[in-house]
C-alpha atoms as a PDB file:
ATOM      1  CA  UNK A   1       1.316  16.143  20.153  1.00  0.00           C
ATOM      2  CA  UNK A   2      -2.023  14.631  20.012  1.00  0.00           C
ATOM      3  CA  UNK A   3      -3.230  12.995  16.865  1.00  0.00           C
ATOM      4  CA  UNK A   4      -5.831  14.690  14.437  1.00  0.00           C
ATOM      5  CA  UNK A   5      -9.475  13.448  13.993  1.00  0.00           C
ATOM      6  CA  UNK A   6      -9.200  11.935  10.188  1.00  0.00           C
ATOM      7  CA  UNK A   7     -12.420  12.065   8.164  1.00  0.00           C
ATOM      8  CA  UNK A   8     -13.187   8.383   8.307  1.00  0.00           C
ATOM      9  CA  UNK A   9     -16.614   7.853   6.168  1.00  0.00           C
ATOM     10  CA  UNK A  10     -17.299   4.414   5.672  1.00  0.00           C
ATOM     11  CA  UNK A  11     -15.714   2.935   9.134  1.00  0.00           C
ATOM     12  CA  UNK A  12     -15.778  -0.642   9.515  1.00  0.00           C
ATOM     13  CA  UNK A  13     -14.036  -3.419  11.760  1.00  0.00           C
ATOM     14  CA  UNK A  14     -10.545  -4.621  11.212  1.00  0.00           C
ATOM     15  CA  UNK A  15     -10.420  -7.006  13.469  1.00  0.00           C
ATOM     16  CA  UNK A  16     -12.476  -9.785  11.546  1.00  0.00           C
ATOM     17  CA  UNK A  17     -11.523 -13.468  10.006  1.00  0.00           C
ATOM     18  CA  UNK A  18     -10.537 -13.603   6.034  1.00  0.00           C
ATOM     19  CA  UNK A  19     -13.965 -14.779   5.169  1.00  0.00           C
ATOM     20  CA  UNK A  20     -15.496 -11.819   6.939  1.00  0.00           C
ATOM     21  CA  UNK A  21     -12.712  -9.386   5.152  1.00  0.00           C
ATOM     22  CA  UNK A  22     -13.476 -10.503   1.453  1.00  0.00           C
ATOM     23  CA  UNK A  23     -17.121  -9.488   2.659  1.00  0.00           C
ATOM     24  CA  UNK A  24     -16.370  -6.666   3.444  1.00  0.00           C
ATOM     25  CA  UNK A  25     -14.271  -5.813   0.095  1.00  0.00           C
ATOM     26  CA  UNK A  26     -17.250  -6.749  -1.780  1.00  0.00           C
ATOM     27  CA  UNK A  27     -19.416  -4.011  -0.128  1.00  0.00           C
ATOM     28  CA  UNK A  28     -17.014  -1.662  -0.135  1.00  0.00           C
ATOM     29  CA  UNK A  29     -16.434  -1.806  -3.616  1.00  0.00           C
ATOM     30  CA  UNK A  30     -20.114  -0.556  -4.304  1.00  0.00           C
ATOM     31  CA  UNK A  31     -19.023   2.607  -3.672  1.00  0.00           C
ATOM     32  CA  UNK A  32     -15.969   2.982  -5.888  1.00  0.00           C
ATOM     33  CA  UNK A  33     -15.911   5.610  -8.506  1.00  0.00           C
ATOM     34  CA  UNK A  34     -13.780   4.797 -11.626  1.00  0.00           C
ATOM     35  CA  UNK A  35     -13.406   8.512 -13.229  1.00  0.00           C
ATOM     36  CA  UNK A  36     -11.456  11.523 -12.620  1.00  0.00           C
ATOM     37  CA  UNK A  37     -13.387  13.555  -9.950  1.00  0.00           C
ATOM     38  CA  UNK A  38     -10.747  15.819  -8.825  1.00  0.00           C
ATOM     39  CA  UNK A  39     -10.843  18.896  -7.156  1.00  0.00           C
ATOM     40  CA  UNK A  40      -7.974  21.128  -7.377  1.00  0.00           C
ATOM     41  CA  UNK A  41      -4.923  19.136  -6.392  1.00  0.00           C
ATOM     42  CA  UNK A  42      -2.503  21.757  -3.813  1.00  0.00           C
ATOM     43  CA  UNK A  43      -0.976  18.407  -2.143  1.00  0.00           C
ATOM     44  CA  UNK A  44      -0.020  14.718  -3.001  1.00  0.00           C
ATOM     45  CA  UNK A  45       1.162  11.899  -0.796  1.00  0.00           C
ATOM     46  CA  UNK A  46       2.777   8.357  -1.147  1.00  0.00           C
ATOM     47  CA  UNK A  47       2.412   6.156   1.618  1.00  0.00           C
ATOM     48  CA  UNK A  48       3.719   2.442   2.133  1.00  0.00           C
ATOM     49  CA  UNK A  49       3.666   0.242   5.132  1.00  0.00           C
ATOM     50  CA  UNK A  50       6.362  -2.028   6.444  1.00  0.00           C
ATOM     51  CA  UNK A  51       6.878  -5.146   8.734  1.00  0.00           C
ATOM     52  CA  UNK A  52       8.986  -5.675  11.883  1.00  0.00           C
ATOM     53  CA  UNK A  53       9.492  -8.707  14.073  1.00  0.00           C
ATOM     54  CA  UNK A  54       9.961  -8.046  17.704  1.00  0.00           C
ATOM     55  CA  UNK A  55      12.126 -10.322  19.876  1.00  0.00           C
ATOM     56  CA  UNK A  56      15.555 -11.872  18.838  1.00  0.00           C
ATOM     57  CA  UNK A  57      15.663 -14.074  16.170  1.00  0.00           C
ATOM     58  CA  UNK A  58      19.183 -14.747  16.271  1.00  0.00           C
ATOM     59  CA  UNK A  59      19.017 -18.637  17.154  1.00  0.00           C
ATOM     60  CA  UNK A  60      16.323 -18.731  14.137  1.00  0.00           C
ATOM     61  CA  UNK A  61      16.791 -19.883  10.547  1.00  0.00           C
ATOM     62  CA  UNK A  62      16.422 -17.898   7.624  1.00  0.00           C
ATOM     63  CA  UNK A  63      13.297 -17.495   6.151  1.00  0.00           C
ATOM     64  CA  UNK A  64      12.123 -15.859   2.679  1.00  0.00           C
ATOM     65  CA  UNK A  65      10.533 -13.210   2.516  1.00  0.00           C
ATOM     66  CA  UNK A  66       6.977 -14.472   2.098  1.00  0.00           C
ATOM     67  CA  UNK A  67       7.589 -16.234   5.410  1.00  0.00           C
ATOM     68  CA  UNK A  68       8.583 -13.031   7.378  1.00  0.00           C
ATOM     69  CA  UNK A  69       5.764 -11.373   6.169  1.00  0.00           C
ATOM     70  CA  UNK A  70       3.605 -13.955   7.568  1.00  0.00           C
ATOM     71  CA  UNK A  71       5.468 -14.180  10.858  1.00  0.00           C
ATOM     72  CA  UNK A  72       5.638 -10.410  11.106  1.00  0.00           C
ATOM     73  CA  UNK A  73       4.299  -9.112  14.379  1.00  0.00           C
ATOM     74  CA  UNK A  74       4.126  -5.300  13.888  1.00  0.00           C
ATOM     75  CA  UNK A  75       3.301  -2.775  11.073  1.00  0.00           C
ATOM     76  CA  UNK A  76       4.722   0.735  10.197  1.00  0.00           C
ATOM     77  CA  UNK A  77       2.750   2.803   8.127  1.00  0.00           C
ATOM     78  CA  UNK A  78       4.514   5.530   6.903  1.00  0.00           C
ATOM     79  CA  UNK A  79       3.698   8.836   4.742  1.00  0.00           C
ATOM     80  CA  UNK A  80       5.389  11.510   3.034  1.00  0.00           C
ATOM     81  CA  UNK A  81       3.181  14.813   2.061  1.00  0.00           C
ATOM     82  CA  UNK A  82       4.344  17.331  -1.003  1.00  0.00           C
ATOM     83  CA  UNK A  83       3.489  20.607  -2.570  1.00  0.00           C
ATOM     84  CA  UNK A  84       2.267  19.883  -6.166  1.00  0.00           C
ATOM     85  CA  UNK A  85       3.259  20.412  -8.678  1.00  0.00           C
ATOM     86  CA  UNK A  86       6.591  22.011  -6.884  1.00  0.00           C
ATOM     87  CA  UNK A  87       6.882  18.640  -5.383  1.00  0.00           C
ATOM     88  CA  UNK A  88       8.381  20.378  -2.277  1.00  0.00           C
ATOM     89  CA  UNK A  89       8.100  18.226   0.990  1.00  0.00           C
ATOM     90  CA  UNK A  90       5.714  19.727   3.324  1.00  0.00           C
ATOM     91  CA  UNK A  91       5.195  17.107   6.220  1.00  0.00           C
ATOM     92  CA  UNK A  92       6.015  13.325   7.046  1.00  0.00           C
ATOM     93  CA  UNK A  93       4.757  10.836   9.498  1.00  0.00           C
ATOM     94  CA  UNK A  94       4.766   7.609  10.471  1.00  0.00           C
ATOM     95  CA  UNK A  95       3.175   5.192  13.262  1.00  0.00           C
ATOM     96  CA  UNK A  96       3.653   1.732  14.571  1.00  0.00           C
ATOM     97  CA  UNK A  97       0.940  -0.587  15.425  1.00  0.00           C
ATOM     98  CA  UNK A  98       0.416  -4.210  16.376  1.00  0.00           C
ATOM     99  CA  UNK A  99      -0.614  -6.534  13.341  1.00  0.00           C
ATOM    100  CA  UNK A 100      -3.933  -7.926  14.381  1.00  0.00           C
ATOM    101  CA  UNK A 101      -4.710  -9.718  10.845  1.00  0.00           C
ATOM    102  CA  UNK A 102      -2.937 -12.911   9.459  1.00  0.00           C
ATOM    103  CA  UNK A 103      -1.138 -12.950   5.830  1.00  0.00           C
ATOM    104  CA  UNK A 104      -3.175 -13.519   3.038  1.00  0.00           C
ATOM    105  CA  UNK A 105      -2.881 -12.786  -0.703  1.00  0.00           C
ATOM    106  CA  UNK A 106      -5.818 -10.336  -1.897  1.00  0.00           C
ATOM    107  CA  UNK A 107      -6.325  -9.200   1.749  1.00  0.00           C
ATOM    108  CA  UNK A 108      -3.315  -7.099   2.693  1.00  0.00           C
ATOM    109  CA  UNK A 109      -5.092  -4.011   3.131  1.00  0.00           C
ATOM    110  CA  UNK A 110      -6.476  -5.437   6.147  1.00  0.00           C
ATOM    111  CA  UNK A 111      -2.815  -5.586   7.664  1.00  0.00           C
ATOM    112  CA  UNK A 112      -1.740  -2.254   6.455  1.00  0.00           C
ATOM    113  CA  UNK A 113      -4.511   0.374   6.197  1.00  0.00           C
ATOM    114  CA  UNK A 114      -4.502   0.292  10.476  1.00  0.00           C
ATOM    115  CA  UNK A 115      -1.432   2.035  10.359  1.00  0.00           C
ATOM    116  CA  UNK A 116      -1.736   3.775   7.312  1.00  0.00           C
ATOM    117  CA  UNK A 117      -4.692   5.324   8.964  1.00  0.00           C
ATOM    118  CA  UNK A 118      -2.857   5.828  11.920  1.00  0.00           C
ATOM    119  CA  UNK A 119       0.136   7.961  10.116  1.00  0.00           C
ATOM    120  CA  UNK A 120      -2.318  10.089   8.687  1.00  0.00           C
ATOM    121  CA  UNK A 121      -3.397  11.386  11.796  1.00  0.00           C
ATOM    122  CA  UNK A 122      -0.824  12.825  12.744  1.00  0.00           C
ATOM    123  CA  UNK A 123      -0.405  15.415   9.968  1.00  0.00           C
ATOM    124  CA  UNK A 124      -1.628  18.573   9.936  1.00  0.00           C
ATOM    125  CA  UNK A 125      -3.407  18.456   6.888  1.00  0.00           C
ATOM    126  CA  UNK A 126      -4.977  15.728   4.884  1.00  0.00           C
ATOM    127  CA  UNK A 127      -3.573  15.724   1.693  1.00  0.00           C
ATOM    128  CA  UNK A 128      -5.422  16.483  -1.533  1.00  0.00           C
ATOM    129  CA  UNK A 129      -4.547  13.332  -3.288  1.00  0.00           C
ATOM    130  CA  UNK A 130      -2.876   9.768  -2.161  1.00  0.00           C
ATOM    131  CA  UNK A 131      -0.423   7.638  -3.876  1.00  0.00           C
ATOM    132  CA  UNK A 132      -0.402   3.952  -2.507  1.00  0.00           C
ATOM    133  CA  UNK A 133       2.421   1.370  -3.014  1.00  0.00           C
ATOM    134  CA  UNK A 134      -0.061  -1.300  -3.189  1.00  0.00           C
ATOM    135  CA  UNK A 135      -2.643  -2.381  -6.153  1.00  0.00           C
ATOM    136  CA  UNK A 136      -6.310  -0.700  -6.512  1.00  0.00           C
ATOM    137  CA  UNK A 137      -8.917  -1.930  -8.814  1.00  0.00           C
ATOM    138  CA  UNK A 138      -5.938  -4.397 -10.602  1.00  0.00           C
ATOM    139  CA  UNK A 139      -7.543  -6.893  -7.811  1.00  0.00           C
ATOM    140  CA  UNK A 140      -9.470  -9.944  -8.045  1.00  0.00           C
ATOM    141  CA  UNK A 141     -11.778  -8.400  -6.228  1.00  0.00           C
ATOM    142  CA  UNK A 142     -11.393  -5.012  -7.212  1.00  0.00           C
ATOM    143  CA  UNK A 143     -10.752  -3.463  -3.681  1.00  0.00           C
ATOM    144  CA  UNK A 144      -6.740  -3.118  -3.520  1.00  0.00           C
ATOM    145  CA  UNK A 145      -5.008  -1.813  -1.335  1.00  0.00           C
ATOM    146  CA  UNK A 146      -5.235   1.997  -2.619  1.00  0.00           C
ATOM    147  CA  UNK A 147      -8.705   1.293  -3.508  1.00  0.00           C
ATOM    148  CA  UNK A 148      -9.866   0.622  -0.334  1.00  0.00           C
ATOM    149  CA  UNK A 149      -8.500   3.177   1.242  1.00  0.00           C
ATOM    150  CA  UNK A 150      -9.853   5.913  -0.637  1.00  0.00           C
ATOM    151  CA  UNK A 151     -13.558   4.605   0.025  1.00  0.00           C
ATOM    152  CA  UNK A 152     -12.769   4.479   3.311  1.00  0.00           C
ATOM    153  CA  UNK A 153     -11.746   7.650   3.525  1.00  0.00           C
ATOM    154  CA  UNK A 154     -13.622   9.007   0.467  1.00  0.00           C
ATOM    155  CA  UNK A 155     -10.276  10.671  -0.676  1.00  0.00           C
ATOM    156  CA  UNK A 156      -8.585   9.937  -4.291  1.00  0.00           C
ATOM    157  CA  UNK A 157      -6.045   7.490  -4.260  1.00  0.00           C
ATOM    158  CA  UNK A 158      -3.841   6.073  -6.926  1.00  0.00           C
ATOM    159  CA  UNK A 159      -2.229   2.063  -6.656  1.00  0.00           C
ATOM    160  CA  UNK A 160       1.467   2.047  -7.599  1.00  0.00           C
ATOM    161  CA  UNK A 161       2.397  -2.009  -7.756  1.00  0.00           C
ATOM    162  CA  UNK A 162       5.100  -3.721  -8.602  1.00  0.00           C
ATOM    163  CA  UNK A 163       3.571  -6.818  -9.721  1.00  0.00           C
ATOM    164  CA  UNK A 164       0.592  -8.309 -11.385  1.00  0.00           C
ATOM    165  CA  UNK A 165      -2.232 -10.033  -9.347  1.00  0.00           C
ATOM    166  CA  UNK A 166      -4.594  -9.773 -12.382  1.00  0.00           C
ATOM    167  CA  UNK A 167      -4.787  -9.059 -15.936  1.00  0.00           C
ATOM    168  CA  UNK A 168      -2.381  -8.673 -18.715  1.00  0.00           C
ATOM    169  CA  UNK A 169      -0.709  -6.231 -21.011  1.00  0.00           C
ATOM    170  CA  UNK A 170       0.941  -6.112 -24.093  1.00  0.00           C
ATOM    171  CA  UNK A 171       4.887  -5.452 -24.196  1.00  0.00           C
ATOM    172  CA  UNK A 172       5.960  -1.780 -23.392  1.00  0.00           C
ATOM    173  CA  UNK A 173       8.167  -0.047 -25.245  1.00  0.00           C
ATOM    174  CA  UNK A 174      11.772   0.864 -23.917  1.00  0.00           C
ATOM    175  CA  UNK A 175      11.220   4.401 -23.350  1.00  0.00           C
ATOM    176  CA  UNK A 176      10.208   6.387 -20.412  1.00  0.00           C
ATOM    177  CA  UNK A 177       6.801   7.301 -19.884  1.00  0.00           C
ATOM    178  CA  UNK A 178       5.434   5.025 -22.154  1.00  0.00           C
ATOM    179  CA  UNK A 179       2.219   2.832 -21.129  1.00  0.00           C
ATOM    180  CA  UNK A 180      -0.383   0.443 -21.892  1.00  0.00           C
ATOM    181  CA  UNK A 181      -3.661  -0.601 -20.639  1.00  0.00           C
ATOM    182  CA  UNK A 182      -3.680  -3.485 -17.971  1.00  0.00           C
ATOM    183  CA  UNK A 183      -6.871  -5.620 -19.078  1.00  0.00           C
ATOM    184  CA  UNK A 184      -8.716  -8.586 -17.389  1.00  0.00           C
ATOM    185  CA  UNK A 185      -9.775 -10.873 -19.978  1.00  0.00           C
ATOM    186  CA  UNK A 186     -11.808 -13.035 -17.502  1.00  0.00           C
ATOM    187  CA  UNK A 187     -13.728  -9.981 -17.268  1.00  0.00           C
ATOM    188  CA  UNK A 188     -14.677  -8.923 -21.018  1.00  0.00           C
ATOM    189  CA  UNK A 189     -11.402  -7.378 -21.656  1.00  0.00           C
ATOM    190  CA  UNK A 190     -12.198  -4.527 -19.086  1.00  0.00           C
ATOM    191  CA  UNK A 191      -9.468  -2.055 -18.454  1.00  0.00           C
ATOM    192  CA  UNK A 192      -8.246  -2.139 -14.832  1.00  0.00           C
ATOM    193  CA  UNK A 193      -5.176  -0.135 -14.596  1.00  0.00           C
ATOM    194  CA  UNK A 194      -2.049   0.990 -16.843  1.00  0.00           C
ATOM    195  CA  UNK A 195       1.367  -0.236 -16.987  1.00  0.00           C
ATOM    196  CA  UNK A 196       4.021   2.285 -17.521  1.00  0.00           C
ATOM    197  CA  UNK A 197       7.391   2.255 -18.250  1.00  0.00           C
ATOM    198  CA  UNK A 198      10.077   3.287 -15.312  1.00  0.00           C
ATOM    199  CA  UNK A 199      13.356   2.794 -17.109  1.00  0.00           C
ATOM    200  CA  UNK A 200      14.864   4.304 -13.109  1.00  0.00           C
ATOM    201  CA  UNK A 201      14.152   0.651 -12.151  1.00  0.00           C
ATOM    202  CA  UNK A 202      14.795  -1.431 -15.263  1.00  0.00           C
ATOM    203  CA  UNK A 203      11.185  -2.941 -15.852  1.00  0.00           C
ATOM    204  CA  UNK A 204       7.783  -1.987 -15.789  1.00  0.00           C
ATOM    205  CA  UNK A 205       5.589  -0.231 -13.191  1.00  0.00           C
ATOM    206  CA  UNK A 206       1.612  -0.265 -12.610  1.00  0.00           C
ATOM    207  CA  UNK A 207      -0.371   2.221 -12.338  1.00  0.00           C
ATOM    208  CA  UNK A 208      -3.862   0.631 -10.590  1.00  0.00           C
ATOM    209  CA  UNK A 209      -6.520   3.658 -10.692  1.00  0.00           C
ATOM    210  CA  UNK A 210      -7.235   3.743  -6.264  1.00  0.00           C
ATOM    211  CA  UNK A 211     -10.881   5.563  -6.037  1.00  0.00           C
ATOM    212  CA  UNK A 212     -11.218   8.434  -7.746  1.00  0.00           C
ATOM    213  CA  UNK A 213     -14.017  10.845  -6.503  1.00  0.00           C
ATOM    214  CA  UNK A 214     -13.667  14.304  -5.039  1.00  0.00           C
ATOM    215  CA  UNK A 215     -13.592  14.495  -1.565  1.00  0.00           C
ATOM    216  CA  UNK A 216     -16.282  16.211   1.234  1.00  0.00           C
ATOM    217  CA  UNK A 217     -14.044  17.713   3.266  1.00  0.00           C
ATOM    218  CA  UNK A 218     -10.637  17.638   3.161  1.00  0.00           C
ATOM    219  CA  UNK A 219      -9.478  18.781   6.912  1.00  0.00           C
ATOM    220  CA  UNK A 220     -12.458  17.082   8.572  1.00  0.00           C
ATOM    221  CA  UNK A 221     -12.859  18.043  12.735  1.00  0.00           C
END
């Protein structure tokens, strides 16, 4: 089956150096939009993206995970579409593409998104909202993950982390659902996400807001 056409909007290069990718962040996060600008939400999605090595590594020593990130040669975006709010699986996709961009803290959206992007097309439908396991404005430059993708694509996305790369909280309280705000000090206090209680996995969870906005068309051409 032959991919869809996805509606990217603001299309830029991938294949560029670090320097030239927190460059790009920065203009990209001009056209973030920080408040609820939903249309009616029919569909959600979660995507993540993983990392394989090709070749044997049998005669190899161990490595942490940090290292096999970094010495990770392919990435597999993957995505998983649902009714809402029945939550009833509708479609799922995946797709496999060569890593073209080095490890680097902050910049992981530039190893990911690729195939991310390239999962997406293969659905039948774009979904009506996006739920990233990655950080969005939590970042130190506030163009996560989630984030970017969602200007890219000018779709709503939410950031689901599992750890901090900025900001702090104050302690949550032991019960399910409850929250508080994620704040940057360094930056006046501003509120850059939520942190919310998932008792399922023993210890907190963050909710980074991705780019909310309402989108132009979801099932671009």
């Amino acid at each position: 089956m032959k991919d869809k056409p996805i509606g990217v909007v603001r299309k830029h290069r991938w294949d560029v150096t670090p320097a030239e990718a927190r460059k790009v962040q920065e203009e990209l996060r001009t056209h973030w939009i920080g408040k609820d600008a939903f249309g009616e939400i029919r569909t959600v999605a979660g995507l993540d993206a993983s990392f394989i090595l090709t070749g044997s590594q049998a005669l190899k020593k161990p490595v942490g995970r940090w290292n096999r990130l970094r010495e990770a040669n392919q990435a597999i975006g993957c995505i998983e579409m649902y009714r809402f709010p029945e939550m009833e699986e509708l479609e799922r996709a995946y797709a496999i593409l060569p890593l073209e961009f080095p490890y680097v803290p902050g910049l992981l959206s530039f190893r990911e998104i690729p195939a991310l992007l390239a999962a997406l097309r293969k659905l039948k439908n774009m979904p009506d909202l996006l739920f990233c396991d990655a950080h969005g404005y939590a970042h130190p430059r506030r163009l996560g993950l989630a984030s970017h993708l969602g200007v890219v694509l000018e779709l709503p996305t939410i950031g689901c982390a599992k750890s901090l790369l900025v900001g702090t909280h104050k302690s949550l309280p032991q019960k399910a659902g409850s929250w508080t705000p994620l704040l940057d000090e360094k930056a006046g206090g501003e509120r850059i996400g939520a942190v919310v209680a998932d008792l399922r996995r023993g210890e907190p969870d963050l909710r980074l807001a991705g780019s909310p906005r309402q989108p132009r068309n979801r099932n671009p051409p």
